[in-house]
C-alpha atoms as a PDB file:
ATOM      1  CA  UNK A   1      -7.611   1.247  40.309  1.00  0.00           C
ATOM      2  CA  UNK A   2      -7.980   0.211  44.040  1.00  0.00           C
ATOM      3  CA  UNK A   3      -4.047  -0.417  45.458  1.00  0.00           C
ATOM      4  CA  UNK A   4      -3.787  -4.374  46.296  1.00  0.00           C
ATOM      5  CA  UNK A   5      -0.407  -4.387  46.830  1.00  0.00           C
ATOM      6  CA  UNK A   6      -1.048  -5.069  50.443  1.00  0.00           C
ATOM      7  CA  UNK A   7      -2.832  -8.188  49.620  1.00  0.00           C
ATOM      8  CA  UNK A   8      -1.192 -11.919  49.624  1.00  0.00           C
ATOM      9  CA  UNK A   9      -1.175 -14.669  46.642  1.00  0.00           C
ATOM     10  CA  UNK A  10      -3.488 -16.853  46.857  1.00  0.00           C
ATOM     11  CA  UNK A  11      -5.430 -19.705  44.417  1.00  0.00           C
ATOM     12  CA  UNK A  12      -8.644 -18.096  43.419  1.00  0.00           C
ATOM     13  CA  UNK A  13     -11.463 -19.572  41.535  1.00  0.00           C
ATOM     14  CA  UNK A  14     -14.587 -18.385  40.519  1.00  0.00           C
ATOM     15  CA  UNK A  15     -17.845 -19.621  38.196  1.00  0.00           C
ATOM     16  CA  UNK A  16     -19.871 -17.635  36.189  1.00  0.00           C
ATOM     17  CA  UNK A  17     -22.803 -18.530  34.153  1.00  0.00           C
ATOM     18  CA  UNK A  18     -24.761 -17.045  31.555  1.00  0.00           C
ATOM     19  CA  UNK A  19     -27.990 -18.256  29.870  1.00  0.00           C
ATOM     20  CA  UNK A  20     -29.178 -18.108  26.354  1.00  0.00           C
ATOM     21  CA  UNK A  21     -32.898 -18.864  25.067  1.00  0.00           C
ATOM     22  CA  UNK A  22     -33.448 -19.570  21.220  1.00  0.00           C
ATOM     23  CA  UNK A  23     -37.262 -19.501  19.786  1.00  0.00           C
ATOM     24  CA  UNK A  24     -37.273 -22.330  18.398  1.00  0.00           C
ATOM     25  CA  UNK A  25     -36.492 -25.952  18.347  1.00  0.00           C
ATOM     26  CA  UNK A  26     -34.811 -25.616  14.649  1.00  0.00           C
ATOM     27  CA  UNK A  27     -32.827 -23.620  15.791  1.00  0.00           C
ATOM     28  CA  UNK A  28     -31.266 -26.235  18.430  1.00  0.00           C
ATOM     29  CA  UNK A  29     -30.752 -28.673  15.622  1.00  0.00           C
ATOM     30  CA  UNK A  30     -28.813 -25.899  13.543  1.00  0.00           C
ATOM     31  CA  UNK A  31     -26.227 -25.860  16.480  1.00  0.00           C
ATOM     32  CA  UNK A  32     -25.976 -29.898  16.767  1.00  0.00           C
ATOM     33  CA  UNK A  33     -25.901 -30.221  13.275  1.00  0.00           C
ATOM     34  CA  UNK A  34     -23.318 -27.780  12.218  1.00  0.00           C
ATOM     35  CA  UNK A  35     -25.918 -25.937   9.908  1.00  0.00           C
ATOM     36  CA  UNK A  36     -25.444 -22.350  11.567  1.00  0.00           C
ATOM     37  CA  UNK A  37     -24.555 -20.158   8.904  1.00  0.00           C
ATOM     38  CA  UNK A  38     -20.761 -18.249  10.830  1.00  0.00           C
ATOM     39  CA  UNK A  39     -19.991 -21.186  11.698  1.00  0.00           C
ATOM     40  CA  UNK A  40     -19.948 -23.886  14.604  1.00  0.00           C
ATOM     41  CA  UNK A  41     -21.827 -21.966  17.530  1.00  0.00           C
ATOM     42  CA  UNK A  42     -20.315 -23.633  20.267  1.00  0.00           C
ATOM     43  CA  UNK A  43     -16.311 -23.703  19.406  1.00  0.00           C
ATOM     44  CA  UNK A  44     -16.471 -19.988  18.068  1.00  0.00           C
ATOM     45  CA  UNK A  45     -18.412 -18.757  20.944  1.00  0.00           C
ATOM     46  CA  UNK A  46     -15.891 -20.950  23.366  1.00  0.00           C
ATOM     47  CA  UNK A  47     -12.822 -18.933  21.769  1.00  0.00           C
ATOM     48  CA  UNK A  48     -14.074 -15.489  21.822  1.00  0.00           C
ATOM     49  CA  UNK A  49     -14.854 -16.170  25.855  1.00  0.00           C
ATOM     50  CA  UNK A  50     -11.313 -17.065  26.628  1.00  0.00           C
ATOM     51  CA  UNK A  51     -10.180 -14.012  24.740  1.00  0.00           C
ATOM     52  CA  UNK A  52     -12.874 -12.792  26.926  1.00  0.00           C
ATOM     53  CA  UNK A  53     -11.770 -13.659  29.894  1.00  0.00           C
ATOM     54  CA  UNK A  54      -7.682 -12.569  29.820  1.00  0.00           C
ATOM     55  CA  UNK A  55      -8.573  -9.391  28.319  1.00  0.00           C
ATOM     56  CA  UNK A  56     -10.998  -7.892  30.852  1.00  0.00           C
ATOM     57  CA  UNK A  57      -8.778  -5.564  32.174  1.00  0.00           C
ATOM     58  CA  UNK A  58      -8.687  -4.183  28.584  1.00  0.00           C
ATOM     59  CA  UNK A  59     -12.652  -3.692  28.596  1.00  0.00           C
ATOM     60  CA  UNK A  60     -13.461  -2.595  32.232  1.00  0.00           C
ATOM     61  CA  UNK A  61     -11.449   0.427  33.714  1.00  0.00           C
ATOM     62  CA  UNK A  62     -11.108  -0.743  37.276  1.00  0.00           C
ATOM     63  CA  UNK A  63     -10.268  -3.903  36.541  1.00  0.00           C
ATOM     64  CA  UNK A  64      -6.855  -5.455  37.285  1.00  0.00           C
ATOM     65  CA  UNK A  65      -4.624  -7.277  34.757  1.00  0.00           C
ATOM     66  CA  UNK A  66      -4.587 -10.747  35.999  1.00  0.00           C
ATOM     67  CA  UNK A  67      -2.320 -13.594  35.129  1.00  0.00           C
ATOM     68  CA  UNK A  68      -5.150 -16.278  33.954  1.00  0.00           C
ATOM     69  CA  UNK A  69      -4.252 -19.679  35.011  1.00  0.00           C
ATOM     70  CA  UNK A  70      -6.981 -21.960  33.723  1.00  0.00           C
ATOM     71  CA  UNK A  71     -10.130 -21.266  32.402  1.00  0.00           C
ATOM     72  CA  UNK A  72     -12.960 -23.604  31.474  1.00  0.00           C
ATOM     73  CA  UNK A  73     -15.921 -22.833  29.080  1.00  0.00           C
ATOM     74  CA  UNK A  74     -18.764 -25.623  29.523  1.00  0.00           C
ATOM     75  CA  UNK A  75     -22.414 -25.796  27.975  1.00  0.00           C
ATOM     76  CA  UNK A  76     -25.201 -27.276  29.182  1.00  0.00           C
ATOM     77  CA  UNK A  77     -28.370 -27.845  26.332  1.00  0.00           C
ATOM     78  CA  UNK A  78     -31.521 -27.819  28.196  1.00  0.00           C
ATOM     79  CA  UNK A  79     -34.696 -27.455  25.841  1.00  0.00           C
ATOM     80  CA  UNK A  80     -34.366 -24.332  24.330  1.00  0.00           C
ATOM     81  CA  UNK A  81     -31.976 -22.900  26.813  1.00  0.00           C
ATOM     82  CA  UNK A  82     -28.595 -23.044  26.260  1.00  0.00           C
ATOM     83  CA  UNK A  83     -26.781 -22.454  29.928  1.00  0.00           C
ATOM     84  CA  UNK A  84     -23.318 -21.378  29.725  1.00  0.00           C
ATOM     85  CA  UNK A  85     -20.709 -21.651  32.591  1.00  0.00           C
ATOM     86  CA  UNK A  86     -17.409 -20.155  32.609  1.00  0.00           C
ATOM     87  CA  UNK A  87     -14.622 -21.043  35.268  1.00  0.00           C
ATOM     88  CA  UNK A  88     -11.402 -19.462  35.958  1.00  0.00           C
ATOM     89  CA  UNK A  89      -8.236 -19.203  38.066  1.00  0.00           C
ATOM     90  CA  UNK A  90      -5.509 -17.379  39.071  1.00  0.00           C
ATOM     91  CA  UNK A  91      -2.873 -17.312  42.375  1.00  0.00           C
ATOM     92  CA  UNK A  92      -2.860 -13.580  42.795  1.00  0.00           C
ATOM     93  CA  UNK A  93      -3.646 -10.773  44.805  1.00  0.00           C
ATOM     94  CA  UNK A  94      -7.528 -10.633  44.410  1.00  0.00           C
ATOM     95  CA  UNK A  95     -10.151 -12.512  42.627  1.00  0.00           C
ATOM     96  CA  UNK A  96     -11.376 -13.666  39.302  1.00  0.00           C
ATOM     97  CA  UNK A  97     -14.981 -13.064  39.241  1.00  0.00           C
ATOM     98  CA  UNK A  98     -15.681  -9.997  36.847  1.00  0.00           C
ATOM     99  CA  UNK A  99     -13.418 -11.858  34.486  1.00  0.00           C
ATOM    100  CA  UNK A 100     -15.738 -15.121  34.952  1.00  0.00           C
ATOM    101  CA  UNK A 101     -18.811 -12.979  34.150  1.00  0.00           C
ATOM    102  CA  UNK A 102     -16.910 -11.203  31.510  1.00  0.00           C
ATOM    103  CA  UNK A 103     -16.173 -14.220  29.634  1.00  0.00           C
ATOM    104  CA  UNK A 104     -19.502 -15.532  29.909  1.00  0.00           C
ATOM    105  CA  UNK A 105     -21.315 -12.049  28.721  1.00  0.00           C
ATOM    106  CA  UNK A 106     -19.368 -12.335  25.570  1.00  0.00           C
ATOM    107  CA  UNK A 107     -19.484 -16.326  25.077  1.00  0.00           C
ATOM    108  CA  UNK A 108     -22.806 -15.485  25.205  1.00  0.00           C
ATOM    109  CA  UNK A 109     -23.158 -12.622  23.136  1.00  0.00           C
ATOM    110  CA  UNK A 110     -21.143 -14.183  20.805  1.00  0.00           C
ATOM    111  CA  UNK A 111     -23.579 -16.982  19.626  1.00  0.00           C
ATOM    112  CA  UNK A 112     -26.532 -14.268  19.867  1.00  0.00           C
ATOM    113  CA  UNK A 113     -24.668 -12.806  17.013  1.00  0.00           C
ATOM    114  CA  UNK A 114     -23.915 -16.542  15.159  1.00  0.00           C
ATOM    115  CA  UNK A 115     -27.937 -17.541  15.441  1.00  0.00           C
ATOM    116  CA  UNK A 116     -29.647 -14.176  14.707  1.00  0.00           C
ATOM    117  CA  UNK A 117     -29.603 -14.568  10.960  1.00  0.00           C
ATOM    118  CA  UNK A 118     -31.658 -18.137  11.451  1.00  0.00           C
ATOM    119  CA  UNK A 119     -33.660 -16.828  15.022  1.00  0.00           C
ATOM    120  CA  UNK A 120     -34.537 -12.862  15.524  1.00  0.00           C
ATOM    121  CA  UNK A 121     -35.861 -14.172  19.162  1.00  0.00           C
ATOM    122  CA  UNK A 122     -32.786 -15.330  21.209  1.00  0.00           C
ATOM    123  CA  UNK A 123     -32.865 -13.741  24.239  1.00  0.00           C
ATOM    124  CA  UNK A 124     -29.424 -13.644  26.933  1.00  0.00           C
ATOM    125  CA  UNK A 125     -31.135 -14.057  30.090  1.00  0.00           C
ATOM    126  CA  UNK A 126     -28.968 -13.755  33.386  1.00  0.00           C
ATOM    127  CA  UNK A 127     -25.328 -13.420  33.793  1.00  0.00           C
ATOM    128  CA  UNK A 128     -24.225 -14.357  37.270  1.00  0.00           C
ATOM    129  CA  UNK A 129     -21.498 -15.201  39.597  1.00  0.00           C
ATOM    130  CA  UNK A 130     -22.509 -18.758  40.381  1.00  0.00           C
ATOM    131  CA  UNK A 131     -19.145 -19.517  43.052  1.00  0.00           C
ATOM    132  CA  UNK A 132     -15.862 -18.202  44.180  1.00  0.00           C
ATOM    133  CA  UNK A 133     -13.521 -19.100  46.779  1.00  0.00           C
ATOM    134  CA  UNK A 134      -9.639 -17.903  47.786  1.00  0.00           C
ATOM    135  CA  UNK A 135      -8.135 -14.741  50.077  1.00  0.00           C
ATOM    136  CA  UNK A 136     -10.311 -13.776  53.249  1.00  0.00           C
ATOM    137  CA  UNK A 137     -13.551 -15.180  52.578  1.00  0.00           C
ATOM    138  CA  UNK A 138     -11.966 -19.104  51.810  1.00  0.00           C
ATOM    139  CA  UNK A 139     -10.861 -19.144  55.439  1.00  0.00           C
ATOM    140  CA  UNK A 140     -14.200 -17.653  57.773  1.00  0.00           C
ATOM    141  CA  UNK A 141     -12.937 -17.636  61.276  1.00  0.00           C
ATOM    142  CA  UNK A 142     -14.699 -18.412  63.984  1.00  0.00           C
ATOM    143  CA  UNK A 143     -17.341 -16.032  65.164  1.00  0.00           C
ATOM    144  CA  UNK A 144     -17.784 -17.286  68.491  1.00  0.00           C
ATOM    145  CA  UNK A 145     -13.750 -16.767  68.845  1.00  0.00           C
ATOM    146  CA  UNK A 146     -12.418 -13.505  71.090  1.00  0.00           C
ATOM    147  CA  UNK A 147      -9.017 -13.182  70.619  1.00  0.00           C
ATOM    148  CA  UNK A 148      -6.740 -11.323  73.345  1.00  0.00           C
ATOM    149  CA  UNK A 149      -3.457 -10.167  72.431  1.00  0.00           C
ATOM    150  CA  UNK A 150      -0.311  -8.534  74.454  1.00  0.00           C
ATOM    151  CA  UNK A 151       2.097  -6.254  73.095  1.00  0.00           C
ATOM    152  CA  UNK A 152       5.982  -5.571  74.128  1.00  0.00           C
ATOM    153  CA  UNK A 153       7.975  -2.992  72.176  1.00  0.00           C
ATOM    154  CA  UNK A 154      11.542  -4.206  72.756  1.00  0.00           C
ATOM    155  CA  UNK A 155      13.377  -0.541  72.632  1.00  0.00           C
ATOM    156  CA  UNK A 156      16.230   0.958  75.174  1.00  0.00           C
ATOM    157  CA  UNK A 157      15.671   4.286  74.017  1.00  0.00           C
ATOM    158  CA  UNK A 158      11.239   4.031  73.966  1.00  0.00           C
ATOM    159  CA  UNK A 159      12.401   2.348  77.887  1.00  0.00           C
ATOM    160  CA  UNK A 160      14.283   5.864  78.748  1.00  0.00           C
ATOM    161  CA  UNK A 161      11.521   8.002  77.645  1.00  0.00           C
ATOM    162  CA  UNK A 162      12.957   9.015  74.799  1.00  0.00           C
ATOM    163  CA  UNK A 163      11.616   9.160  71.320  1.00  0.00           C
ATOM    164  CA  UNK A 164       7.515   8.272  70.641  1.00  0.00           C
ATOM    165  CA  UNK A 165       6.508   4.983  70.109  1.00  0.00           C
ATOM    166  CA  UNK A 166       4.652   4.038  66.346  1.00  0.00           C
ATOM    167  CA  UNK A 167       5.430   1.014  66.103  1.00  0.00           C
ATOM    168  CA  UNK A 168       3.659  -0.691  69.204  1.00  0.00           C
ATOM    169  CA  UNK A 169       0.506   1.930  68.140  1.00  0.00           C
ATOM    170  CA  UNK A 170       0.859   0.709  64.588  1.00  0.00           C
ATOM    171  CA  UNK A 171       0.485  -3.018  66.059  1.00  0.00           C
ATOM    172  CA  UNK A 172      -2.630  -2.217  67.890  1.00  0.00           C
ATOM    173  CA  UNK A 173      -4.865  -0.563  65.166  1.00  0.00           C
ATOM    174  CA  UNK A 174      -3.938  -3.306  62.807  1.00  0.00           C
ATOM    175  CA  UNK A 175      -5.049  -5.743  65.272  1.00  0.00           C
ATOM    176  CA  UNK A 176      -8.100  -3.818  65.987  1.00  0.00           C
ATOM    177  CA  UNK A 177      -8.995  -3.714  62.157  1.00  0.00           C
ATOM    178  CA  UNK A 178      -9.046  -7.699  62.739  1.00  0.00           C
ATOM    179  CA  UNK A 179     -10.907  -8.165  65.602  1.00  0.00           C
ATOM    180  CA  UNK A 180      -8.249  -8.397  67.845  1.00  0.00           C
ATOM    181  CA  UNK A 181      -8.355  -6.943  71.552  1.00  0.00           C
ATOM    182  CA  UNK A 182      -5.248  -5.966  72.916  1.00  0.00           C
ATOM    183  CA  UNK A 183      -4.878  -6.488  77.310  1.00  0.00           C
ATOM    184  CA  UNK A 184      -1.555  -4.832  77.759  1.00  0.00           C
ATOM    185  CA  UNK A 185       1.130  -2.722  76.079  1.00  0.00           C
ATOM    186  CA  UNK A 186       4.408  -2.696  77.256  1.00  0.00           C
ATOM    187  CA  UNK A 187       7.484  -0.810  76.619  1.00  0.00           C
ATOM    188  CA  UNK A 188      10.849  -2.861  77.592  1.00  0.00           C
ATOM    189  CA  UNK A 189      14.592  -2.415  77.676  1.00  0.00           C
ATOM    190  CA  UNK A 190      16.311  -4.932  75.344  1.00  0.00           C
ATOM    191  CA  UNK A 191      17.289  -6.580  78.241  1.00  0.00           C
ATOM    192  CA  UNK A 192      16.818 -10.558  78.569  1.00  0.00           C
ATOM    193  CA  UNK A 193      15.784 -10.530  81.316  1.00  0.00           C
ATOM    194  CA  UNK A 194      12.778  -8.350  80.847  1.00  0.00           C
ATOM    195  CA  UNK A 195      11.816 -10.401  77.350  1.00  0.00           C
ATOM    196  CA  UNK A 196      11.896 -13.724  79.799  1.00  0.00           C
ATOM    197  CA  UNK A 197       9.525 -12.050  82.246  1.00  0.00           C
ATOM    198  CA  UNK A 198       7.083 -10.755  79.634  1.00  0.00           C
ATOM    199  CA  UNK A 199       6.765 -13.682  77.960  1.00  0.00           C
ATOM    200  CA  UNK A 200       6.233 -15.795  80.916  1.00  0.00           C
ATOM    201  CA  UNK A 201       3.678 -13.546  82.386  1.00  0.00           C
ATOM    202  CA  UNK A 202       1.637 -13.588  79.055  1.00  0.00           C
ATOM    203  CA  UNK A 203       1.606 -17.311  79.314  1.00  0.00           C
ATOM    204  CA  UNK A 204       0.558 -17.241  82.641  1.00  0.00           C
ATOM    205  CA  UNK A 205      -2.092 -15.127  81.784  1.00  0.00           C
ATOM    206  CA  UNK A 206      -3.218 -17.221  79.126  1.00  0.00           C
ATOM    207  CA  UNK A 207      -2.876 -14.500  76.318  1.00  0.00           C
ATOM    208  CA  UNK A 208      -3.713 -15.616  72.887  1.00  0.00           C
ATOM    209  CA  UNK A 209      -1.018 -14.288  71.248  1.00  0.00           C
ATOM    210  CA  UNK A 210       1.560 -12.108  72.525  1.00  0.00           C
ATOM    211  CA  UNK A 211       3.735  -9.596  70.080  1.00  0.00           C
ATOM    212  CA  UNK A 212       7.197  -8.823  70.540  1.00  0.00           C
ATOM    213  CA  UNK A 213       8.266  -5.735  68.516  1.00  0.00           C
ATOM    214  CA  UNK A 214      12.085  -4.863  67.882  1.00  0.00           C
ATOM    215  CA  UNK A 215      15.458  -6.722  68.472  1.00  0.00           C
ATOM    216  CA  UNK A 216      15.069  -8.964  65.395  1.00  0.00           C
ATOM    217  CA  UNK A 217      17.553  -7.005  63.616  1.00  0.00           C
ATOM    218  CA  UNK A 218      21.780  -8.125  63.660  1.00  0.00           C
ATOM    219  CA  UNK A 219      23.133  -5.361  66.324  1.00  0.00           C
ATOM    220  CA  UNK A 220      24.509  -6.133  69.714  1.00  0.00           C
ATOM    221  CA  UNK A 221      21.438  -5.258  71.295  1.00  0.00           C
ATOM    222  CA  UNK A 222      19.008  -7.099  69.303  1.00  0.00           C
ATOM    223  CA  UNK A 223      18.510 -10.216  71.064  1.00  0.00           C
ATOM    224  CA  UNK A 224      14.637 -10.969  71.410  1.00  0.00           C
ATOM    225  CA  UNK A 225      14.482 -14.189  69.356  1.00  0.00           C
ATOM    226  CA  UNK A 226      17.591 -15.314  71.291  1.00  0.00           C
ATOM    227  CA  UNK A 227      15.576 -15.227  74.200  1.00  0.00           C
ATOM    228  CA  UNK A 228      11.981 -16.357  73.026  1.00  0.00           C
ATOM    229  CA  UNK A 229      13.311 -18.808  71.460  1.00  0.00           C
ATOM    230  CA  UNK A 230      14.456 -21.510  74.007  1.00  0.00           C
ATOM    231  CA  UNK A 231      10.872 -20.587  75.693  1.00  0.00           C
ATOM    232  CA  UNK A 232       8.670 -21.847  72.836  1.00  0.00           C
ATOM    233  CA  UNK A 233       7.514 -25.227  73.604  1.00  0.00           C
ATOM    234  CA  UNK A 234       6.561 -25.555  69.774  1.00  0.00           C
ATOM    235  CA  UNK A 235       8.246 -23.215  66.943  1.00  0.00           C
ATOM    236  CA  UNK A 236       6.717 -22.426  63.793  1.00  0.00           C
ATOM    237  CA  UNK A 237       8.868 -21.354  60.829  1.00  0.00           C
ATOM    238  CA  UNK A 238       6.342 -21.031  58.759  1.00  0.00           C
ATOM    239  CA  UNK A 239       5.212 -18.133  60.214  1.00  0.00           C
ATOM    240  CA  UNK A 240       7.872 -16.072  59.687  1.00  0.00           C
ATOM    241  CA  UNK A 241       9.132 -17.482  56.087  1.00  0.00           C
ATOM    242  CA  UNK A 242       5.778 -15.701  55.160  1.00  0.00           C
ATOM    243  CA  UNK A 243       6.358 -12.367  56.814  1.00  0.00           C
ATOM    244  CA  UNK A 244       9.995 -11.939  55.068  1.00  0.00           C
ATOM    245  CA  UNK A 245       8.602 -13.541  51.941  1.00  0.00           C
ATOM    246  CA  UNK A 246       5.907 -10.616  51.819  1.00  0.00           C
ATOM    247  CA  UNK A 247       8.208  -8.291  53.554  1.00  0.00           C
ATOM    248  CA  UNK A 248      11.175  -9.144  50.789  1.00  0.00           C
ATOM    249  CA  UNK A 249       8.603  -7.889  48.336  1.00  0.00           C
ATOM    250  CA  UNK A 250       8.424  -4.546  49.350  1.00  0.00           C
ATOM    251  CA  UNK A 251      11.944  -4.026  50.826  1.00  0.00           C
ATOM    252  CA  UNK A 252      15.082  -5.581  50.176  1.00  0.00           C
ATOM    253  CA  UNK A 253      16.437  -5.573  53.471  1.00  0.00           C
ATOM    254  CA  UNK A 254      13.625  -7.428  54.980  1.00  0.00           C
ATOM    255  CA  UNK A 255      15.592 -10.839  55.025  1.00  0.00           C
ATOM    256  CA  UNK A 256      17.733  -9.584  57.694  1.00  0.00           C
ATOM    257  CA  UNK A 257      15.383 -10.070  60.034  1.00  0.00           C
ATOM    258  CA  UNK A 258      15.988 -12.982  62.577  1.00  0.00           C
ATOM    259  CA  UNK A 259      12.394 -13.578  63.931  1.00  0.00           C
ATOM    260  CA  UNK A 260      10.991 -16.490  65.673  1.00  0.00           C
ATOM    261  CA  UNK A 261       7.350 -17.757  66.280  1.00  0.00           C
ATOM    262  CA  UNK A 262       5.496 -20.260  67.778  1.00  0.00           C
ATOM    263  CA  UNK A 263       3.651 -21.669  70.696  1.00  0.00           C
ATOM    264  CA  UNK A 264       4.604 -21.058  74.821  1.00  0.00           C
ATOM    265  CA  UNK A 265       1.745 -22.913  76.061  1.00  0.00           C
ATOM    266  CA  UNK A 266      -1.638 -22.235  74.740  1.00  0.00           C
ATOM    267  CA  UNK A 267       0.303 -18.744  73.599  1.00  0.00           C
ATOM    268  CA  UNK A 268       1.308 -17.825  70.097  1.00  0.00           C
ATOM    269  CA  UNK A 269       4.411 -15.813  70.047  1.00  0.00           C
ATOM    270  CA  UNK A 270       5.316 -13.645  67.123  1.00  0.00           C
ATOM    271  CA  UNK A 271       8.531 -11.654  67.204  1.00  0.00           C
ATOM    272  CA  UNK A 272       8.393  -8.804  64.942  1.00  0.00           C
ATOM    273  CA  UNK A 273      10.969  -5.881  63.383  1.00  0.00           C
ATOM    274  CA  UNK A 274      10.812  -2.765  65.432  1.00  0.00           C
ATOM    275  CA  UNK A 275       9.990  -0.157  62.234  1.00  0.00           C
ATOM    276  CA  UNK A 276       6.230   0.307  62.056  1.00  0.00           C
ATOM    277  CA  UNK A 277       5.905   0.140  58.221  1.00  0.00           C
ATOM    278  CA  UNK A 278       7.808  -3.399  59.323  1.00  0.00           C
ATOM    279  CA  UNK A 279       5.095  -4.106  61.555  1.00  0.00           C
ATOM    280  CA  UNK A 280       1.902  -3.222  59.427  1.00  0.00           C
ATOM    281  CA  UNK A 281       3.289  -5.466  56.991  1.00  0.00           C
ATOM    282  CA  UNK A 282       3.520  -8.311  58.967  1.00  0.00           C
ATOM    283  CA  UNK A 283       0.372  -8.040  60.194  1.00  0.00           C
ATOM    284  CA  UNK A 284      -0.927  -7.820  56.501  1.00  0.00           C
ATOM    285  CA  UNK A 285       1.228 -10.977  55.507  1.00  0.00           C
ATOM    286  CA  UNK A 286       0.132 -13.256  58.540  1.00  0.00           C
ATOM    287  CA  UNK A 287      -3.649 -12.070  59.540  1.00  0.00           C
ATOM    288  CA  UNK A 288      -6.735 -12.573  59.629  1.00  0.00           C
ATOM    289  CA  UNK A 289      -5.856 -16.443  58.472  1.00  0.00           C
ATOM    290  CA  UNK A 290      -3.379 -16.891  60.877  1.00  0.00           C
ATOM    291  CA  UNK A 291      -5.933 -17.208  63.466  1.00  0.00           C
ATOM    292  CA  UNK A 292      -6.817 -20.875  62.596  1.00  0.00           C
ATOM    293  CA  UNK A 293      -3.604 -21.903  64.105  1.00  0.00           C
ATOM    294  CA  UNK A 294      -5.403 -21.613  67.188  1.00  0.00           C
ATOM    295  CA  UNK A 295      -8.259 -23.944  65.695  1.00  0.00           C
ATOM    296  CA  UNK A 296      -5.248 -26.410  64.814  1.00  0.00           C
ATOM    297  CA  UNK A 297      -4.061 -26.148  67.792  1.00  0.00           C
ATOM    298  CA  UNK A 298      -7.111 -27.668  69.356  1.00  0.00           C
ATOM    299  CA  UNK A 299      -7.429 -30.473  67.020  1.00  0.00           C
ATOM    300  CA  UNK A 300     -10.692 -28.697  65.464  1.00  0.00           C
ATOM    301  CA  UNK A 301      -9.022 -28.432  61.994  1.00  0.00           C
ATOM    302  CA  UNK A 302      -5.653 -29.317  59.917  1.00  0.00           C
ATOM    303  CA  UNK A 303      -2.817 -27.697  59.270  1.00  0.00           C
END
């Protein structure tokens, strides 16, 4: 199966519908009337689609198990066509679409099997996706949007010469995989007054968002949020909470991390852990949706 432990929880919905076409109009009046010899077409067909539905992983290899959250089995009579829609959700790491179709296919197939002793001409036209929404595609960003980022790898031994960088490389391909240029990278001392400069130059400069990397940690030496923070003119918790919360996931040690976040100016600061699986992770837990802050920011949508 593809790896989606990378991914974030989200609420994810999606509608699938599948259409049946009887022969005849007796038929039709067999259903209503309850005169179908198995048995009442629409209740038995509604259970075997939910069973459908949470056992798809069981029927299609690549398919993830999924913790079903609500599912919905509706019919619509229209003449002789019998439309069948299936809804379902989940909060989890990807969607819920193959197990919409999946429990609309057998819903379906189901009352093909309850009506072809009394009709040998019922026919299961299309089975489709109708909707989804959740993860990436619920939040589109803008595509008119070019956002420029600066990086700072907070490191006295990366300052000296000593040692090669990943971390501060690591931040710049993920970026790059979101459409994210970065202007500048930096490698500072931990050294206050070097974090004070950088981040006063990047607001200057009018830099979208500007990534400290290291010093978030609980030595002596790790003081970058003690310094960004009195220069944010707006801090966002949030931000963080999610990047430990996803972090905490993966590695226990994770809520040691003292980061900060949140607005100099027009400039969204992020401080970060100096490890580079630290900052892929991060990146993964925060991007590409936390781009709309800058949306927010100028009144164009809510938080």
């Amino acid at each position: 199966m593809v790896d989606i432990t990378h991914k974030n929880f989200s609420l994810r919905k999606a509608v699938a519908v599948a259409i049946l076409h009887v022969s005849r109009q007796e038929t039709m009046d067999a259903i209503r009337d309850g005169r179908v010899p198995k048995g009442n077409v629409y209740e038995c067909a509604r259970t075997a689609g939910l069973f459908a539905v949470k056992n798809t992983s069981s029927a299609i290899p690549d398919c993830h198990p999924i913790p079903v959250e609500y599912t919905a089995i509706r019919y619509q009579q229209q003449g002789l066509e019998i439309r069948i829609e299936v809804e379902v959700h989940t909060i989890y790491r990807t969607g819920v679409e193959v197990e919409a179709m999946h429990g609309a296919a057998i819903t379906a197939l189901t009352m093909y099997d309850m009506l072809k002793p009394i009709d040998k001409k019922v026919v299961i036209g299309q089975i489709a996706l109708h909707s989804k929404s959740g993860g990436k595609s619920a939040l589109p960003l803008p595509s008119d949007k070019e956002f420029r980022s600066q990086i700072v790898v907070c490191s006295d031994t990366l300052s000296k010469g000593e040692g090669t960088d990943t971390s501060g490389k690591a931040a710049i391909a993920a970026l790059e995989a979101m459409h994210v240029t970065t202007q500048t990278y930096t490698v500072i001392p931990d050294d206050a007054e070097e974090i004070r400069k950088q981040l006063l130059l990047a607001r200057q400069q009018e830099a979208d968002l500007l990534l400290f990397i290291g010093g978030t940690g609980l030595s002596k030496r790790d003081i970058t949020p003690d310094i960004v923070a009195p220069l944010l003119d707006v801090q966002i918790p949030g931000i963080m909470e999610a990047v430990r919360n996803y972090g905490q996931q993966r590695m226990p040690y994770a809520m040691l991390s003292r980061g900060v976040a949140g607005f100099a100016g027009d400039t969204l600061v992020i401080t970060l852990p100096g490890s580079a699986s630290a900052v892929r992770e991060a990146i993964a837990a925060l991007f590409p949706h936390l781009l709309h802050v800058f949306e927010v920011r100028q009144g164009k949508r809510h938080s």
